[in-house]
N, C-alpha and C. Protein backbone atom coordinates (compact mmCIF):
# COMPACT_ATOMS: atom_id res chain seq x y z
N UNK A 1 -75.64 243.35 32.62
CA UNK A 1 -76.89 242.65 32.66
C UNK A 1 -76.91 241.54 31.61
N UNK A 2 -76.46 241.97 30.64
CA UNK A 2 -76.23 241.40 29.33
C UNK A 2 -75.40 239.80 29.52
N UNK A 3 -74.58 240.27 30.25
CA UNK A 3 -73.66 238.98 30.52
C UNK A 3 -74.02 237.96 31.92
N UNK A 4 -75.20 238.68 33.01
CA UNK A 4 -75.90 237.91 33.78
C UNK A 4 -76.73 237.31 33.04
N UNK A 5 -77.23 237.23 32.25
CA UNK A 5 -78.62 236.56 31.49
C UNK A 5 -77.77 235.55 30.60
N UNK A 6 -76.27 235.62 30.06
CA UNK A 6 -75.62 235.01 29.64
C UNK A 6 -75.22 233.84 30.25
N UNK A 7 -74.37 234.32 31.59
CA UNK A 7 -73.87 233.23 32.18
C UNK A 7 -75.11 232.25 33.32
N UNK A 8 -76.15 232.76 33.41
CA UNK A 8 -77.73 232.16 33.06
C UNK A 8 -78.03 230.81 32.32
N UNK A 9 -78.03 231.75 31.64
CA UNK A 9 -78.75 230.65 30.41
C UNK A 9 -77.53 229.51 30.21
N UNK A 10 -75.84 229.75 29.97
CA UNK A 10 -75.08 228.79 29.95
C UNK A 10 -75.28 227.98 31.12
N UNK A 11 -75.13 228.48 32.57
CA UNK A 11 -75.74 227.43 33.36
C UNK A 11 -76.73 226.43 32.97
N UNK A 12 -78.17 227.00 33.21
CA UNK A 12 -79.17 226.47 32.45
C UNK A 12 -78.76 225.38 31.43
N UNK A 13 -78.04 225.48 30.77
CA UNK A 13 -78.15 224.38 29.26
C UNK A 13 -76.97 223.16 29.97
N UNK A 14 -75.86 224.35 30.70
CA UNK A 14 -75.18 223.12 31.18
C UNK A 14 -75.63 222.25 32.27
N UNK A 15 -76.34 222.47 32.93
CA UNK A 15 -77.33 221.84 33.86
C UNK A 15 -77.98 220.74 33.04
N UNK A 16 -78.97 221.08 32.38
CA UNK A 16 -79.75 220.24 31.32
C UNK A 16 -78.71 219.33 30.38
N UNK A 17 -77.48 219.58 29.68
CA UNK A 17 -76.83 218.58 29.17
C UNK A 17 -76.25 217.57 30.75
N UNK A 18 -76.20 218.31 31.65
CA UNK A 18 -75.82 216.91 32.82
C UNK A 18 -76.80 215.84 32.89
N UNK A 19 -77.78 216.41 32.95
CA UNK A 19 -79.23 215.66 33.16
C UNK A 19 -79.22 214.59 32.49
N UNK A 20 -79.09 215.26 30.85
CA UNK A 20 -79.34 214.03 29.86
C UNK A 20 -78.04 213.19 29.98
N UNK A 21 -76.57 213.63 30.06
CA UNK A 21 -75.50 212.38 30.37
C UNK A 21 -76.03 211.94 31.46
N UNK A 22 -76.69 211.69 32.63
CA UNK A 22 -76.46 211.17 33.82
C UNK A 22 -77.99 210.34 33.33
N UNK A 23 -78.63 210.33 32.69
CA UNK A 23 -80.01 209.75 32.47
C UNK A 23 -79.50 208.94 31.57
N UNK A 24 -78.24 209.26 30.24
CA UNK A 24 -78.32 208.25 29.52
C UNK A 24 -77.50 207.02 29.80
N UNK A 25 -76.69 207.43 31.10
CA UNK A 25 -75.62 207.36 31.70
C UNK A 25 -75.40 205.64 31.95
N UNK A 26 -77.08 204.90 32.49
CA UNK A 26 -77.36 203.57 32.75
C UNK A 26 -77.00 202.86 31.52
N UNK A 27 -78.23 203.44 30.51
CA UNK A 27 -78.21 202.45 29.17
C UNK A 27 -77.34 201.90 28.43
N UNK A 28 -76.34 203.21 28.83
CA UNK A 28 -74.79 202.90 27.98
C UNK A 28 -74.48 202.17 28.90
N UNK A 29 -74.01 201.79 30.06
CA UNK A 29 -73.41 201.01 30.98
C UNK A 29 -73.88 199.81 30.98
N UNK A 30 -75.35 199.72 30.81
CA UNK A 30 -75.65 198.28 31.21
C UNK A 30 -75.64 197.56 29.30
N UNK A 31 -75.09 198.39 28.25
CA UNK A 31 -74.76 197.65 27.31
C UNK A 31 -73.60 197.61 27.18
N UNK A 32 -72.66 198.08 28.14
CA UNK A 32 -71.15 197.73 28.32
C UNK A 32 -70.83 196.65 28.83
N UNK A 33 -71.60 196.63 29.88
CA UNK A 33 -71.53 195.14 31.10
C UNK A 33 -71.21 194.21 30.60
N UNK A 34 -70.15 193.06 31.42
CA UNK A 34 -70.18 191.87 30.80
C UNK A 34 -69.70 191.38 31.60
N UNK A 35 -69.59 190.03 31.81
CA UNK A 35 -69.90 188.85 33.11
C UNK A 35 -68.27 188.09 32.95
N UNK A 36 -67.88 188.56 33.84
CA UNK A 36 -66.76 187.80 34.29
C UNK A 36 -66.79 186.11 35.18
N UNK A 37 -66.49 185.27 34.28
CA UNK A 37 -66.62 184.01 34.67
C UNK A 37 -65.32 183.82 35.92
N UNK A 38 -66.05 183.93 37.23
CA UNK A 38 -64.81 183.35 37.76
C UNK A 38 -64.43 181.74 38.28
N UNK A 39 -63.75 181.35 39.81
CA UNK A 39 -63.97 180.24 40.19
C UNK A 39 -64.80 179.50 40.83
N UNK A 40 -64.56 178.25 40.59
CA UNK A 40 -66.00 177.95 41.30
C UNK A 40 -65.90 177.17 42.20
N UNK A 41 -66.48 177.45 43.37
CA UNK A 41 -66.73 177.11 44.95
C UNK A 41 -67.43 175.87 45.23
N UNK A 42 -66.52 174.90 45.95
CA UNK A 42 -66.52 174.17 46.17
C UNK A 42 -67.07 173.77 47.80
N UNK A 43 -68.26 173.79 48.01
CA UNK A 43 -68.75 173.87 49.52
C UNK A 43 -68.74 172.40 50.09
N UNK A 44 -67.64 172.03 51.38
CA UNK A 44 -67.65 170.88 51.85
C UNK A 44 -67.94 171.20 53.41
N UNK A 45 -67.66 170.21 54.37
CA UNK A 45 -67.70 170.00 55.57
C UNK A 45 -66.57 169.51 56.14
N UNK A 46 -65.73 170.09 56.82
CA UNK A 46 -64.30 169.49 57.33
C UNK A 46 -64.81 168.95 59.03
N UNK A 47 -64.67 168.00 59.59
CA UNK A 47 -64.17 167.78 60.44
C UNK A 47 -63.19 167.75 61.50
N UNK A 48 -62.71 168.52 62.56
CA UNK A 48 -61.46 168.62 63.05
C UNK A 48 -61.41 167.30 64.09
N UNK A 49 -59.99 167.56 64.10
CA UNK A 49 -59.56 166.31 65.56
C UNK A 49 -60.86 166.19 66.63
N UNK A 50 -61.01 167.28 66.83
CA UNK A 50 -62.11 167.26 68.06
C UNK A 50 -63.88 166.80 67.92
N UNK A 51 -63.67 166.36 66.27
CA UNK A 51 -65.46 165.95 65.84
C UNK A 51 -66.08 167.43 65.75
N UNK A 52 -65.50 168.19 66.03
CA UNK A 52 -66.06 169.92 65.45
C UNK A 52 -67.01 169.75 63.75
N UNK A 53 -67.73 170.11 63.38
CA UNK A 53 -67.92 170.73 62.33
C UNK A 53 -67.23 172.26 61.60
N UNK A 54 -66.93 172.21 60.25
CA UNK A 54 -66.28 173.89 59.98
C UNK A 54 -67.12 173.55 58.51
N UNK A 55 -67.82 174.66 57.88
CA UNK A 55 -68.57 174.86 57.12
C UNK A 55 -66.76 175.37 55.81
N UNK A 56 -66.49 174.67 54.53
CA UNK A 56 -65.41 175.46 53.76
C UNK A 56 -65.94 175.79 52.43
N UNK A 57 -65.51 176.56 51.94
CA UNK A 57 -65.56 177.03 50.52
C UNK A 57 -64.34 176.91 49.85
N UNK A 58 -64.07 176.42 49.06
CA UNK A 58 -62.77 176.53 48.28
C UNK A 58 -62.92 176.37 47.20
N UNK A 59 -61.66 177.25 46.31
CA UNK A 59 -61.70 177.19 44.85
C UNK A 59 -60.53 176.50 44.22
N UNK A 60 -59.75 176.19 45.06
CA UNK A 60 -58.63 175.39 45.03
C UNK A 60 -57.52 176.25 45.21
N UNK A 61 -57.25 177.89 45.30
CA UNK A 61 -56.13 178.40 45.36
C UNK A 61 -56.61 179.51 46.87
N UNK A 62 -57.27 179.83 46.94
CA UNK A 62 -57.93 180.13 48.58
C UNK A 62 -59.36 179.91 48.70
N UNK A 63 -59.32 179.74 50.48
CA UNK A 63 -61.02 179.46 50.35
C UNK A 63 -61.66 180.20 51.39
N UNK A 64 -62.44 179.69 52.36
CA UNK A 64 -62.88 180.49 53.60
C UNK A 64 -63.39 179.28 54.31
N UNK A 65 -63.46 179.37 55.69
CA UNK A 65 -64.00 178.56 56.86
C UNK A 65 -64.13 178.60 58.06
N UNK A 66 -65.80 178.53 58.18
CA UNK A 66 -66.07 179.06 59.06
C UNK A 66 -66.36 177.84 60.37
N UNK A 67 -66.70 177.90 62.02
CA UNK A 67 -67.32 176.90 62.36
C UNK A 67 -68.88 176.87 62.22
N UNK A 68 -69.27 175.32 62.27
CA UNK A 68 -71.00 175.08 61.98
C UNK A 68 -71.42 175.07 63.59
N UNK A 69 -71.79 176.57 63.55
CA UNK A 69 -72.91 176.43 65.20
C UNK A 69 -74.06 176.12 65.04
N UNK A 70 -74.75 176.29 66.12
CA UNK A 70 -76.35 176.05 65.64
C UNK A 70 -76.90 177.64 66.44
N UNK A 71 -77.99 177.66 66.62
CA UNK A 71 -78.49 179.27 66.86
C UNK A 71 -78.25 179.33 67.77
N UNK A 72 -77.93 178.74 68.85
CA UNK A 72 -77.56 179.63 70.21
C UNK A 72 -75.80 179.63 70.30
N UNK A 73 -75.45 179.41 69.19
CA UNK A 73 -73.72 179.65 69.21
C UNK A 73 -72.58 178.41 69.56
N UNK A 74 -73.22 177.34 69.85
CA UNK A 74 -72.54 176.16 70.31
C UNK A 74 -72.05 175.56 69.18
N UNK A 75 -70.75 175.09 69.13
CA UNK A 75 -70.14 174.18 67.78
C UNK A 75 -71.14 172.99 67.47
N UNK A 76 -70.92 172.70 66.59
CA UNK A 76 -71.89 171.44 65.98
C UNK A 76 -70.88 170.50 66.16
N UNK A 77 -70.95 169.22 66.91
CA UNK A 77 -69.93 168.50 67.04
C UNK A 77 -69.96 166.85 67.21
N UNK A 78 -69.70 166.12 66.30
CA UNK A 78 -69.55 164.91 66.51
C UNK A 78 -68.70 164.19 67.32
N UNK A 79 -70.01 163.59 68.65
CA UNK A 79 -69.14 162.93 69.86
C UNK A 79 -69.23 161.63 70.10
N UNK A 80 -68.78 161.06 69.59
CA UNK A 80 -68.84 159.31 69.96
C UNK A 80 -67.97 159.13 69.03
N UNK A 81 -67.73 157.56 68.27
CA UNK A 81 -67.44 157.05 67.28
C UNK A 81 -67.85 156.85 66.18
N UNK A 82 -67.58 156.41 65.13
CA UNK A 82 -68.05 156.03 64.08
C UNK A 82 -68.33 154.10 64.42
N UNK A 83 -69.42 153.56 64.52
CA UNK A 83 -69.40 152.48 65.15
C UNK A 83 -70.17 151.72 63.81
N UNK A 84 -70.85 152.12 62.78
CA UNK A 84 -71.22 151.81 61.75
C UNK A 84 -71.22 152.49 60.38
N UNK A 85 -70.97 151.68 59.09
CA UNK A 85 -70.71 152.24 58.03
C UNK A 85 -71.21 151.39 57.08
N UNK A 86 -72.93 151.93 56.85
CA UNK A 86 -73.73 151.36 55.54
C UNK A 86 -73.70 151.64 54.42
N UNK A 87 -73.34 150.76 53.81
CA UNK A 87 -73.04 150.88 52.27
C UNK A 87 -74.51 151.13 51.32
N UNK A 88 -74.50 152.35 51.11
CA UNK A 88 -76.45 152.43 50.69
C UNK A 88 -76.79 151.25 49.49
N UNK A 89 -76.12 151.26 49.01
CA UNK A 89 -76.13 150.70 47.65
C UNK A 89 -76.76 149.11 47.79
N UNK A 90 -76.37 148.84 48.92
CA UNK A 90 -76.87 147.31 49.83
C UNK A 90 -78.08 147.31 50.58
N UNK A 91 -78.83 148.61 50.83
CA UNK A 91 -80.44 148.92 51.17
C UNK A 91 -81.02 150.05 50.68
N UNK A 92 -80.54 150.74 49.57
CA UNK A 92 -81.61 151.63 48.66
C UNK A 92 -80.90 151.29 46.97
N UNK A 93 -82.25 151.68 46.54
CA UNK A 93 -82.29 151.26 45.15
C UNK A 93 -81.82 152.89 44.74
N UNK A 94 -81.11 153.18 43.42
CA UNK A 94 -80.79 154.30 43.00
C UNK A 94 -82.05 155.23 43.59
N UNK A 95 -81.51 156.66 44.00
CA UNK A 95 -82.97 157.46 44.03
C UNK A 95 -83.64 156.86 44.99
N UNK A 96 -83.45 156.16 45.56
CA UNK A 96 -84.90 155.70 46.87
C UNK A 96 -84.29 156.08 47.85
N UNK A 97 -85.32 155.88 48.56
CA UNK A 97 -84.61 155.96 50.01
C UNK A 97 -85.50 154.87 50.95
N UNK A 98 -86.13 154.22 50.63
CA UNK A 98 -86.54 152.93 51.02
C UNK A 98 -86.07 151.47 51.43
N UNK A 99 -86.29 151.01 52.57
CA UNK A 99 -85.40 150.09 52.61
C UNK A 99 -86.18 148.68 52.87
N UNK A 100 -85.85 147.34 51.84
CA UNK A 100 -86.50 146.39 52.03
C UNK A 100 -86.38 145.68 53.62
N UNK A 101 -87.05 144.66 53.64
CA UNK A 101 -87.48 143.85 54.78
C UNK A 101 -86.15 143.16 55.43
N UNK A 102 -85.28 142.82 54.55
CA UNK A 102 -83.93 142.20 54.71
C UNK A 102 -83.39 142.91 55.33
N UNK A 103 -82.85 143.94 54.46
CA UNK A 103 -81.95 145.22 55.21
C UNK A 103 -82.71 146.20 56.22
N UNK A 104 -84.26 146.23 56.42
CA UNK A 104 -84.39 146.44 57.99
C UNK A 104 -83.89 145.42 59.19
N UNK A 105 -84.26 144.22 58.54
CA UNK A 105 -83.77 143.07 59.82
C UNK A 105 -82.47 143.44 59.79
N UNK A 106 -81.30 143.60 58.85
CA UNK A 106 -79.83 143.76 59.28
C UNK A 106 -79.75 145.16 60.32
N UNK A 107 -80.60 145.84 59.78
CA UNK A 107 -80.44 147.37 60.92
C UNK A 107 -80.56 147.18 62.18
N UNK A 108 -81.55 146.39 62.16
CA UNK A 108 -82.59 146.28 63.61
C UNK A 108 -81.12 145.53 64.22
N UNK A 109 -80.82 144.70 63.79
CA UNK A 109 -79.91 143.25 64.35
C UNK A 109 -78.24 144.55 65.24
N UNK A 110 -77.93 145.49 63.90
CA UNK A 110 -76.89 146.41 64.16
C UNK A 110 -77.13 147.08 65.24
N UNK A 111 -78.15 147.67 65.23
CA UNK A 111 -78.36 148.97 66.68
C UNK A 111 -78.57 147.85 67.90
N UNK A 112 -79.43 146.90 67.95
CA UNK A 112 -79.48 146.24 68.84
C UNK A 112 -78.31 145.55 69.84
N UNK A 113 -77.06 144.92 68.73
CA UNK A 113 -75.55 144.89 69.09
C UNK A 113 -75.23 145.89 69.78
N UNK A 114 -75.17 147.19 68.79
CA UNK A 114 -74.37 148.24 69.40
C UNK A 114 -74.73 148.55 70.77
N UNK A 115 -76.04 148.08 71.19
CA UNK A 115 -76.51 149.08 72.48
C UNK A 115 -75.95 148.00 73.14
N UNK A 116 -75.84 146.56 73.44
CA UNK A 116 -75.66 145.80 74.17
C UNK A 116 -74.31 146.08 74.45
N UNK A 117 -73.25 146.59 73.60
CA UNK A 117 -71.87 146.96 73.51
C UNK A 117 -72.29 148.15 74.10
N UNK A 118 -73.07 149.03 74.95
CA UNK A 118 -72.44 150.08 75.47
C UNK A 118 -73.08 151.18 74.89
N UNK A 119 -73.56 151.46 73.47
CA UNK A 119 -73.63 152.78 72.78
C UNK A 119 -75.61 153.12 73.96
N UNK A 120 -75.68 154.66 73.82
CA UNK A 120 -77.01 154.89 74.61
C UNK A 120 -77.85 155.49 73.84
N UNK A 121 -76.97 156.20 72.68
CA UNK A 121 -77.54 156.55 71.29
C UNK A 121 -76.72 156.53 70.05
N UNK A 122 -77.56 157.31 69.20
CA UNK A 122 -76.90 157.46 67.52
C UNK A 122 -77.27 158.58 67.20
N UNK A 123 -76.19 158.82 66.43
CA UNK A 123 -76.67 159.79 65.32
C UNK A 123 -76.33 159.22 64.16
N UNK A 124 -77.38 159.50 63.20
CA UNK A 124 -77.05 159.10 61.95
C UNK A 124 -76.91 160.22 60.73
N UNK A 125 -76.05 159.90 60.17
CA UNK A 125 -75.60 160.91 58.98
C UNK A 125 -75.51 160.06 57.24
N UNK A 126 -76.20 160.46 56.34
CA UNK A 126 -76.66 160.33 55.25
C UNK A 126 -75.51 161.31 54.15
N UNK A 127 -75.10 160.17 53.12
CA UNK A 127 -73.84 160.87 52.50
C UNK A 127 -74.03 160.31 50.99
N UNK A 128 -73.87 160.82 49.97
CA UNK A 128 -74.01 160.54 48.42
C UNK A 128 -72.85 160.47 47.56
N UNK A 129 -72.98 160.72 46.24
CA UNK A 129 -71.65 160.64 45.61
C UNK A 129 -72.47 162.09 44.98
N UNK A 130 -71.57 162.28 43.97
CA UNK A 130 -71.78 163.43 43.09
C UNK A 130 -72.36 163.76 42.04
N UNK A 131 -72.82 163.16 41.42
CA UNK A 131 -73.49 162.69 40.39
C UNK A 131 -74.80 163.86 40.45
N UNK A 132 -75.48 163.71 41.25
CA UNK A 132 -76.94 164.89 40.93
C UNK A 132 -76.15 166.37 41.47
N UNK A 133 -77.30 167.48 41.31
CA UNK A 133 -76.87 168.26 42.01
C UNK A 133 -77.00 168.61 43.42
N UNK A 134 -76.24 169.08 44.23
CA UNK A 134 -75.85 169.21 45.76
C UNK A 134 -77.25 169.31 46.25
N UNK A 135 -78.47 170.28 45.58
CA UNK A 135 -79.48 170.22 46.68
C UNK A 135 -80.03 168.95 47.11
N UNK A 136 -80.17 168.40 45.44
CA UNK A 136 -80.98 167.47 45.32
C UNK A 136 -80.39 166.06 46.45
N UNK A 137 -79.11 166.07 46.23
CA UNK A 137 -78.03 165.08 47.07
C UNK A 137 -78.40 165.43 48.47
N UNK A 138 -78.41 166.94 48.77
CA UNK A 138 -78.83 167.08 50.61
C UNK A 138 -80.12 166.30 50.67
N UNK A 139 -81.27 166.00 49.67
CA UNK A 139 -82.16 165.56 50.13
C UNK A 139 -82.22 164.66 50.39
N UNK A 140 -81.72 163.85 49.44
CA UNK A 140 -81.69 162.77 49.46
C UNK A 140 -80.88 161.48 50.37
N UNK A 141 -79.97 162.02 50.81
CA UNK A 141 -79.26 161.69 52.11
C UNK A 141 -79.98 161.88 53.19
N UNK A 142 -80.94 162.83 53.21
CA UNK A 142 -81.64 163.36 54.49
C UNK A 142 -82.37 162.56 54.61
N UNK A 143 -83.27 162.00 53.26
CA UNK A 143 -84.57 161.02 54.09
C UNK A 143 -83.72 159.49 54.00
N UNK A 144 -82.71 159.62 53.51
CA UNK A 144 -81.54 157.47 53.62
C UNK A 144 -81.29 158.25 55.06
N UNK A 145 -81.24 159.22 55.72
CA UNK A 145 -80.58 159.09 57.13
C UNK A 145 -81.91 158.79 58.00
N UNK A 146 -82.87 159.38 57.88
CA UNK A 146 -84.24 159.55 58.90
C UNK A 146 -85.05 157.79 58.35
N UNK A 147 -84.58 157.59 57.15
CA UNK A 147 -85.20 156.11 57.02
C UNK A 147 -84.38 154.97 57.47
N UNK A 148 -83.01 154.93 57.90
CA UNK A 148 -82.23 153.97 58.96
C UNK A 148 -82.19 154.64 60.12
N UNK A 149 -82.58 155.94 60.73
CA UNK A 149 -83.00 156.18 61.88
C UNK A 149 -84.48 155.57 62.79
N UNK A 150 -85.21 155.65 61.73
CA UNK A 150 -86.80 155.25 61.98
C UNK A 150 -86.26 153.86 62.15
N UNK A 151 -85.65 152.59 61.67
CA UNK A 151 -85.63 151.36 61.90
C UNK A 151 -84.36 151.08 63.14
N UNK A 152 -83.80 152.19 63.40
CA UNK A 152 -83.08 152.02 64.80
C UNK A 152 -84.12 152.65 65.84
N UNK A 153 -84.91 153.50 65.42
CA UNK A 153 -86.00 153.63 66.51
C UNK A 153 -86.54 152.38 67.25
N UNK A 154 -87.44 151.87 65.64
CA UNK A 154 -88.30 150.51 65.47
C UNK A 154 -87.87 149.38 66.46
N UNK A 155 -86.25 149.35 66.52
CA UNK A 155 -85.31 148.56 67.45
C UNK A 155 -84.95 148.88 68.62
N UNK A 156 -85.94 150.33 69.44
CA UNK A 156 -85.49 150.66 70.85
C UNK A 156 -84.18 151.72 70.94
N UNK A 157 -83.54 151.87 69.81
CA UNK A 157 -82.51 152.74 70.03
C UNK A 157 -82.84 154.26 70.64
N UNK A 158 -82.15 154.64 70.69
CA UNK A 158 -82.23 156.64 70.72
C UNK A 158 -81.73 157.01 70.02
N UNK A 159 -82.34 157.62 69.03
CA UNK A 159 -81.48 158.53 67.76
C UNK A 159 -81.86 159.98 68.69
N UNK A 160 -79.97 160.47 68.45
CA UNK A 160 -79.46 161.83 69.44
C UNK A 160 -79.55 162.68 67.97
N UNK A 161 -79.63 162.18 66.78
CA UNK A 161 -79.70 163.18 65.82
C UNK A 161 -79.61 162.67 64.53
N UNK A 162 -80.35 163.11 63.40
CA UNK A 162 -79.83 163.06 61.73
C UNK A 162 -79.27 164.05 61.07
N UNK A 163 -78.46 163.67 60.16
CA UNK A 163 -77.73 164.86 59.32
C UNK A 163 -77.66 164.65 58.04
N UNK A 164 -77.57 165.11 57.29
CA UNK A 164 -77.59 164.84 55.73
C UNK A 164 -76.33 165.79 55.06
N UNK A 165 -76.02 165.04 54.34
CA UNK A 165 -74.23 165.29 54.06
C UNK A 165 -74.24 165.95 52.37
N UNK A 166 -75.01 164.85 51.62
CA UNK A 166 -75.22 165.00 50.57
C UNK A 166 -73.72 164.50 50.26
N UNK A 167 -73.01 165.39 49.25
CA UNK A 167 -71.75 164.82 48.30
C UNK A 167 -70.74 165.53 49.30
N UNK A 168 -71.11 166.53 50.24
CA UNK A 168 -70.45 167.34 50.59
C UNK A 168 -68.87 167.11 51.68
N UNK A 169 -69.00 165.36 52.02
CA UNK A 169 -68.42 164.82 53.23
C UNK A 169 -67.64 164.09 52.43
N UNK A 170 -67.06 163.59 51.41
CA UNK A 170 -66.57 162.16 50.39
C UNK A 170 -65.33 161.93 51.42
N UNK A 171 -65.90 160.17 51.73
CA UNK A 171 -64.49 159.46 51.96
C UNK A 171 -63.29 159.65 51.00
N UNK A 172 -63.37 159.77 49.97
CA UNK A 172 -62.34 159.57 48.57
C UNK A 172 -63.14 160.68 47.22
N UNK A 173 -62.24 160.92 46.53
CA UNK A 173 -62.79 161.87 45.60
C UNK A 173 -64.02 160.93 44.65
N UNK A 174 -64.43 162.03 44.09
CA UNK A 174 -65.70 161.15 43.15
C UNK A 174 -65.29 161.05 41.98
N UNK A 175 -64.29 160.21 41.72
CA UNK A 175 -63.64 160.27 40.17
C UNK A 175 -63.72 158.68 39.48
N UNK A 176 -64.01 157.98 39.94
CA UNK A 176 -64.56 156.43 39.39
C UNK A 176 -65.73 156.10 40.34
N UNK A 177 -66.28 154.90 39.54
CA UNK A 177 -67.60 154.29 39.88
C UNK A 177 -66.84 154.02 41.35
N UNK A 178 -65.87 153.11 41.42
CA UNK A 178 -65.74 152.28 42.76
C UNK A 178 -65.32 153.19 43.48
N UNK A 179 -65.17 154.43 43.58
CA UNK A 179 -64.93 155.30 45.15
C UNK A 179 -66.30 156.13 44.92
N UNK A 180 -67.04 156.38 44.09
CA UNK A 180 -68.54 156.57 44.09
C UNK A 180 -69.42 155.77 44.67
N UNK A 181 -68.85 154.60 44.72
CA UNK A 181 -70.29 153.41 45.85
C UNK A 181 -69.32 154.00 46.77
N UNK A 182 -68.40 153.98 47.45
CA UNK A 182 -67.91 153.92 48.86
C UNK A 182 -68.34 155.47 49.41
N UNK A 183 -68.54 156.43 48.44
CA UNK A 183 -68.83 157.78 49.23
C UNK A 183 -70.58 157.34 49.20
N UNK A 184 -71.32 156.28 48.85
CA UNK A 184 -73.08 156.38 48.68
C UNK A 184 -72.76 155.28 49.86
N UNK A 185 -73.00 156.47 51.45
CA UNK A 185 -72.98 155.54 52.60
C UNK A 185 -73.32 156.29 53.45
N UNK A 186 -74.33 155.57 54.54
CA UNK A 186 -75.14 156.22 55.84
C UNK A 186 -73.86 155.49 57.35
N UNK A 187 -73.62 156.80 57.68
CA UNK A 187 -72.98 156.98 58.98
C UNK A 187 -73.71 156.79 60.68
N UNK A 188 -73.25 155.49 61.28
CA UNK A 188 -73.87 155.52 62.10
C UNK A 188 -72.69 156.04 63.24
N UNK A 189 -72.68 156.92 64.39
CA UNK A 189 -72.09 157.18 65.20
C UNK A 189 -72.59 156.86 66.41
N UNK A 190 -71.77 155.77 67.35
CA UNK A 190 -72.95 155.52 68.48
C UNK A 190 -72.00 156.15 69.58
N UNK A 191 -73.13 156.97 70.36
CA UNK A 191 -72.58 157.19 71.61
C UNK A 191 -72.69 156.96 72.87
N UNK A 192 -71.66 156.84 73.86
CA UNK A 192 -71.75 156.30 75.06
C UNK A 192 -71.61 156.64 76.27
């Protein structure tokens, strides 16, 4: 009996010392923790032969890539040409996305050509350099694309779509000023 009430009570206490390791168990851990700096991901937009979109991540030694559908599963895909290439820097002021009276008349004058040549629409795509950060760059490409879309409207065109690129598309890396103006450029694609 003596030794049931024994091996009892040792249960009992050993039960209760689990309790308290497994309760103190966090505090110690989360003052162990410590943050492993790893690489850092580089999110672009590849284009294939076929005008496909592929969404990539890379860190420079592996990456991942996926294709860009839209919700009902269809590739995202650029179909026409590249039939225009605006240099923003020549109709927005740093940060704007506004475009003076001049460089609407050059727009208006562009889409109007293009359609006479054949194109039935556009899409326009909005592209930055690197300099801010990526959200801020998606935005900002987004309204330089919908504000030379609105003045190919203004001109009778059909805009088939806008896209906003942000830094994410660079003709050339962003490592000097002069391949930094050439990546701050709105993409016109006309199709036919």
């Amino acid at each position: 009996m003596l030794t049931f009430k024994l091996h009892k009570a040792f249960a009992l206490a050993a039960a209760a010392a689990a309790a308290l390791s497994i309760a103190a168990a966090p505090a110690s851990a989360q003052s162990q923790q410590r943050t492993i700096k790893g690489e850092r991901y580089v999110p672009t937009i590849w284009v294939d032969p076929d005008g496909c979109e592929h969404w990539v991540m890379d860190d420079g030694a592996e990456g991942y890539m996926t294709p860009h559908v839209k919700p009902d599963g269809k590739p995202v895909c650029r179909r026409g040409n590249i039939c225009g290439v605006m240099p923003t820097d020549q109709f927005f002021a740093t940060d704007r996305h506004y475009i003076n009276a001049a460089g609407q008349q050059r727009l208006r004058q562009f889409f109007q050509q293009a359609q006479s040549n054949g194109a039935r629409s556009f899409i326009v795509a909005g592209h930055t350099d690197s300099r801010a950060p990526d959200e801020y760059n998606i935005r900002l490409s987004e309204r330089r694309a919908n504000a030379v879309a609105a003045v190919g409207r203004s001109a009778g065109a059909r805009i088939a779509g806008v896209r906003a690129y942000g830094e994410r598309d660079p003709r050339v890396p962003n490592n000097s000023a002069v391949n930094m103006a050439q990546n701050r450029r709105v993409e016109i694609f006309c199709l036919r």
